[in-house]
N, C-alpha and C. Protein backbone atom coordinates (compact mmCIF):
# COMPACT_ATOMS: atom_id res chain seq x y z
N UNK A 1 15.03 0.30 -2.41
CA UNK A 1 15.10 -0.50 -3.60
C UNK A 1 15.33 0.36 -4.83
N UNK A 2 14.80 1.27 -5.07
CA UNK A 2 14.92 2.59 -5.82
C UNK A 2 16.80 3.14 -5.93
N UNK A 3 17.01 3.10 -7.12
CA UNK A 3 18.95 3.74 -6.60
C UNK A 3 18.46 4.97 -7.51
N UNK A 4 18.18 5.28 -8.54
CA UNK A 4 17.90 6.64 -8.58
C UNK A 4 16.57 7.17 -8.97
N UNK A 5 16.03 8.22 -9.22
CA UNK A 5 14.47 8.98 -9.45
C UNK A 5 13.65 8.43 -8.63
N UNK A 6 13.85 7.83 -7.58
CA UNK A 6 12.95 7.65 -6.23
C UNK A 6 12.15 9.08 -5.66
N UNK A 7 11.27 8.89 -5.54
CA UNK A 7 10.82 10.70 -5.15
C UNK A 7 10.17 10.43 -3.88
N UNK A 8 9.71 11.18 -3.07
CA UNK A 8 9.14 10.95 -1.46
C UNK A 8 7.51 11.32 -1.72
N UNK A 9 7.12 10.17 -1.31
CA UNK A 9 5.32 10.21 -1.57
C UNK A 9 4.69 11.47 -1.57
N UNK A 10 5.48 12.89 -0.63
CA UNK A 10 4.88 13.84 -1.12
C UNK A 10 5.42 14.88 -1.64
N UNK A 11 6.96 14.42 -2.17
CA UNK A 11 7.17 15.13 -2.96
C UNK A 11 7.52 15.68 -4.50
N UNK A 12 8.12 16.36 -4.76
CA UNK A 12 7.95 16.50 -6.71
C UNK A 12 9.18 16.17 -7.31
N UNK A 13 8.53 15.90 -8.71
CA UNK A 13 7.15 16.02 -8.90
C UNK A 13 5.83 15.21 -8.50
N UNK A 14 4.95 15.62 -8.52
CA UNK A 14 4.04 15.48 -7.36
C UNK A 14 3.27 14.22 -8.57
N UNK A 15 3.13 14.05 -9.61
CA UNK A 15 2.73 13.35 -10.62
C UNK A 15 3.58 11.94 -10.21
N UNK A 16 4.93 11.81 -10.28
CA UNK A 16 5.74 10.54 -9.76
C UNK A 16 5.20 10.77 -8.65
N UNK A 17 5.80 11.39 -7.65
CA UNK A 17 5.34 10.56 -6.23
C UNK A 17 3.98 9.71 -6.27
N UNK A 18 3.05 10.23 -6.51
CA UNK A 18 1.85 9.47 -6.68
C UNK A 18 1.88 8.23 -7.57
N UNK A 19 2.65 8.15 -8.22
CA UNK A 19 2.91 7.04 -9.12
C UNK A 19 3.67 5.95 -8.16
N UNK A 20 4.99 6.69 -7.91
CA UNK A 20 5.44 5.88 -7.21
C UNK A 20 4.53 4.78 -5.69
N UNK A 21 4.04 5.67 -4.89
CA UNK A 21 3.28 5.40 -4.03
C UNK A 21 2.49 4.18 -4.48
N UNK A 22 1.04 4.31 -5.65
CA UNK A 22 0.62 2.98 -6.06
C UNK A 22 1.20 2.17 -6.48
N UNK A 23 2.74 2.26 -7.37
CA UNK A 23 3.37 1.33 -7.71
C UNK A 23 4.09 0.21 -6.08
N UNK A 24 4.18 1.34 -4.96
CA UNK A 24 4.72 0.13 -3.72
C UNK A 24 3.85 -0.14 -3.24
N UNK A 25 2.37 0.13 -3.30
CA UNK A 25 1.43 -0.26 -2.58
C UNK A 25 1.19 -1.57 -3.48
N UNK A 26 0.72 -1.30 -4.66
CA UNK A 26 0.84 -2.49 -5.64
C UNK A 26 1.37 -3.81 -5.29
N UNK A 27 3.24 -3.46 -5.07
CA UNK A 27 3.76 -5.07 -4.47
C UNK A 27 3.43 -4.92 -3.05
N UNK A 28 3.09 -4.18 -2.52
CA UNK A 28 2.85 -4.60 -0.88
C UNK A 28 1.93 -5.52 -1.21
N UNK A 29 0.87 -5.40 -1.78
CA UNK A 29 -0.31 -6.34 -1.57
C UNK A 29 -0.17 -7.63 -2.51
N UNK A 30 1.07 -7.81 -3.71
CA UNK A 30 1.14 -8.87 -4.34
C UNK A 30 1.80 -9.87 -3.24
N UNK A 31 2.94 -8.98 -2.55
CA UNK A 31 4.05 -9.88 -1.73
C UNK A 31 2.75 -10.85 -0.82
N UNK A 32 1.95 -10.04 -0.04
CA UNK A 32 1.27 -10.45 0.84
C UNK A 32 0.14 -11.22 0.21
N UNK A 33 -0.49 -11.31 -0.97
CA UNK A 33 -1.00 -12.42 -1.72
C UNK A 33 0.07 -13.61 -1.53
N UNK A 34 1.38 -13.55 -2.06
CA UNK A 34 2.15 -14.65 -2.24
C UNK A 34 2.20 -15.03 -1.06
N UNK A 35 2.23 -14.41 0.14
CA UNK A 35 2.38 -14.98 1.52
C UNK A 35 1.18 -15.76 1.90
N UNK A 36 0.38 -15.45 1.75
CA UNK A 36 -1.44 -15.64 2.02
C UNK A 36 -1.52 -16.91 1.31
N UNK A 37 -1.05 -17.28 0.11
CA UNK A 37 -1.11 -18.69 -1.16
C UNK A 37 -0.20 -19.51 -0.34
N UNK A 38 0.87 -19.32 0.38
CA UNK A 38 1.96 -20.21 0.83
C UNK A 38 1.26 -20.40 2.61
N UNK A 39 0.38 -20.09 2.53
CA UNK A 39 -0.31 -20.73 4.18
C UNK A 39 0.12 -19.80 5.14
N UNK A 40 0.39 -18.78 4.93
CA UNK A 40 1.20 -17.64 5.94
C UNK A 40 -0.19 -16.88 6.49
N UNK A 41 -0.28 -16.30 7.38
CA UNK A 41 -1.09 -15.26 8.11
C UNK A 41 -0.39 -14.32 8.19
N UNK A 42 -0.74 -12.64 7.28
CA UNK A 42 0.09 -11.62 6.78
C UNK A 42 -0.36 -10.57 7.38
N UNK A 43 0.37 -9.55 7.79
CA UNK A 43 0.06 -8.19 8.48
C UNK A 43 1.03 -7.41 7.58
N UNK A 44 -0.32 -6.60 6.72
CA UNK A 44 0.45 -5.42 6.35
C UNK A 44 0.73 -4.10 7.02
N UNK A 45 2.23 -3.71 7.87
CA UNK A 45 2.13 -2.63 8.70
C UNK A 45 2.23 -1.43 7.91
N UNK A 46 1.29 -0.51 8.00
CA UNK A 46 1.62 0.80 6.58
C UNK A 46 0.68 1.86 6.82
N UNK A 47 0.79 2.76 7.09
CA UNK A 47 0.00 3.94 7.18
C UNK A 47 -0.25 4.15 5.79
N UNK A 48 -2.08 4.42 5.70
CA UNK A 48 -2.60 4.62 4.36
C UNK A 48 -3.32 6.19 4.60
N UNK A 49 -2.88 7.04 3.64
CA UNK A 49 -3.27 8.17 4.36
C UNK A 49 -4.65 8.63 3.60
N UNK A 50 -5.23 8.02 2.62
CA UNK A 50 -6.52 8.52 2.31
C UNK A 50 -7.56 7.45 1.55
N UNK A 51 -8.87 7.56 1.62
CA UNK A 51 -9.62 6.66 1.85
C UNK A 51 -9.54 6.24 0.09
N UNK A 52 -8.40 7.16 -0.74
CA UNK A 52 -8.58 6.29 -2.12
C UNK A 52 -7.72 5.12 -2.00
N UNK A 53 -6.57 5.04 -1.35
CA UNK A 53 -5.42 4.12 -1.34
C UNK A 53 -6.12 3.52 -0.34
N UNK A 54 -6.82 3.52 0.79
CA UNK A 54 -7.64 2.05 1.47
C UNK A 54 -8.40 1.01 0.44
N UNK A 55 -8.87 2.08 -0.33
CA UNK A 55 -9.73 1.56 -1.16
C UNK A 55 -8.83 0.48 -2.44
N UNK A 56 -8.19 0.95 -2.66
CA UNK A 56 -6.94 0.55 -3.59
C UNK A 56 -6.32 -0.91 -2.71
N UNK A 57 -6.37 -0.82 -1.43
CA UNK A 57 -5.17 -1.82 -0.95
C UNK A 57 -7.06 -2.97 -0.83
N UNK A 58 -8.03 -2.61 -0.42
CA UNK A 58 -9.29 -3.67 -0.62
C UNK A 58 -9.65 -4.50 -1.79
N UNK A 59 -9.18 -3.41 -3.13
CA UNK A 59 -9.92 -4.12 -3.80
C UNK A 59 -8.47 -4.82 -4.42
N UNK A 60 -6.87 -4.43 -4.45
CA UNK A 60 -5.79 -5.58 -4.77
C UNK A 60 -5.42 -6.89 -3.91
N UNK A 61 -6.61 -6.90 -2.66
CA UNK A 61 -6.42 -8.18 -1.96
C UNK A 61 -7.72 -9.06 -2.06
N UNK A 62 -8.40 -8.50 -2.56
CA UNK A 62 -9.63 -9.08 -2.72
C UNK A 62 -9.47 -10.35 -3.37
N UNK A 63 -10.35 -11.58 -2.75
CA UNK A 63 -11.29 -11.72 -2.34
C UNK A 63 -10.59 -12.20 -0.50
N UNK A 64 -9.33 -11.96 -0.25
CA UNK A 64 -8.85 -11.88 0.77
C UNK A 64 -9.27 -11.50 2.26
N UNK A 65 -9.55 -12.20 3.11
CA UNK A 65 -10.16 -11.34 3.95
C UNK A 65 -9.23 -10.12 5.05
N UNK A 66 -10.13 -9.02 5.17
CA UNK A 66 -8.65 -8.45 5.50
C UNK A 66 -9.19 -7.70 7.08
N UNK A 67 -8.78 -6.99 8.15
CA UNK A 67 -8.75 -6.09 9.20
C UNK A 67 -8.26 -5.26 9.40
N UNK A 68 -8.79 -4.27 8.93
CA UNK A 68 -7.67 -2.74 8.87
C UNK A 68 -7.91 -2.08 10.66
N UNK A 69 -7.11 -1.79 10.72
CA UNK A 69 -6.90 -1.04 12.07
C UNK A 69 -6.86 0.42 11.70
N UNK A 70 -8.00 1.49 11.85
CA UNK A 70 -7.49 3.16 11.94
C UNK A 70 -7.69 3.82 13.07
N UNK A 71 -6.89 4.68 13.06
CA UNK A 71 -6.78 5.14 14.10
C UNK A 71 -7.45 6.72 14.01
N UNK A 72 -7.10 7.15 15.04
CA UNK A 72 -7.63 8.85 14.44
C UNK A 72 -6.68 9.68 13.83
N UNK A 73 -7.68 10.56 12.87
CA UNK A 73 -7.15 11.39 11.72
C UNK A 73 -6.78 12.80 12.28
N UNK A 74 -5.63 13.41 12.37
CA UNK A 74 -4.42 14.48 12.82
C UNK A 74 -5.26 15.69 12.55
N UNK A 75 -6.52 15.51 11.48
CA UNK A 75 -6.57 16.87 11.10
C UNK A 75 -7.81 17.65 12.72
């Protein structure tokens, strides 16, 4: 969707990427509100890689009920 200054979540500058990142997490969870209001049952598929952006995608769906699936962590 991005045609130019798109940057890759981990890369620079490292200030946008991070910007960018909450800004698509942001409509991930509006789209899937609008889906959720129109009677839909929504699965957001998305690797969240740290427990601030879980936290971030809980409290922009809230009062939503939600089921996160994790799996194990690489490190």
């Amino acid at each position: 969707m991005i045609v130019s200054g798109g940057v890759w979540a981990l890369g620079e500058p490292a200030d946008e990427a991070v910007r960018q990142v909450e800004l698509c997490n942001r409509n991930l969870c509006l789209l899937a509100r609008s889906f959720v209001s129109s009677g839909f049952t929504t699965v957001i598929d998305w690797v969240v890689p740290d427990r601030q952006q879980l936290d971030l995608f809980y409290e922009l769906l809230d009062p939503l009920p939600i089921r996160a699936v994790i799996g194990p962590s690489s490190r």
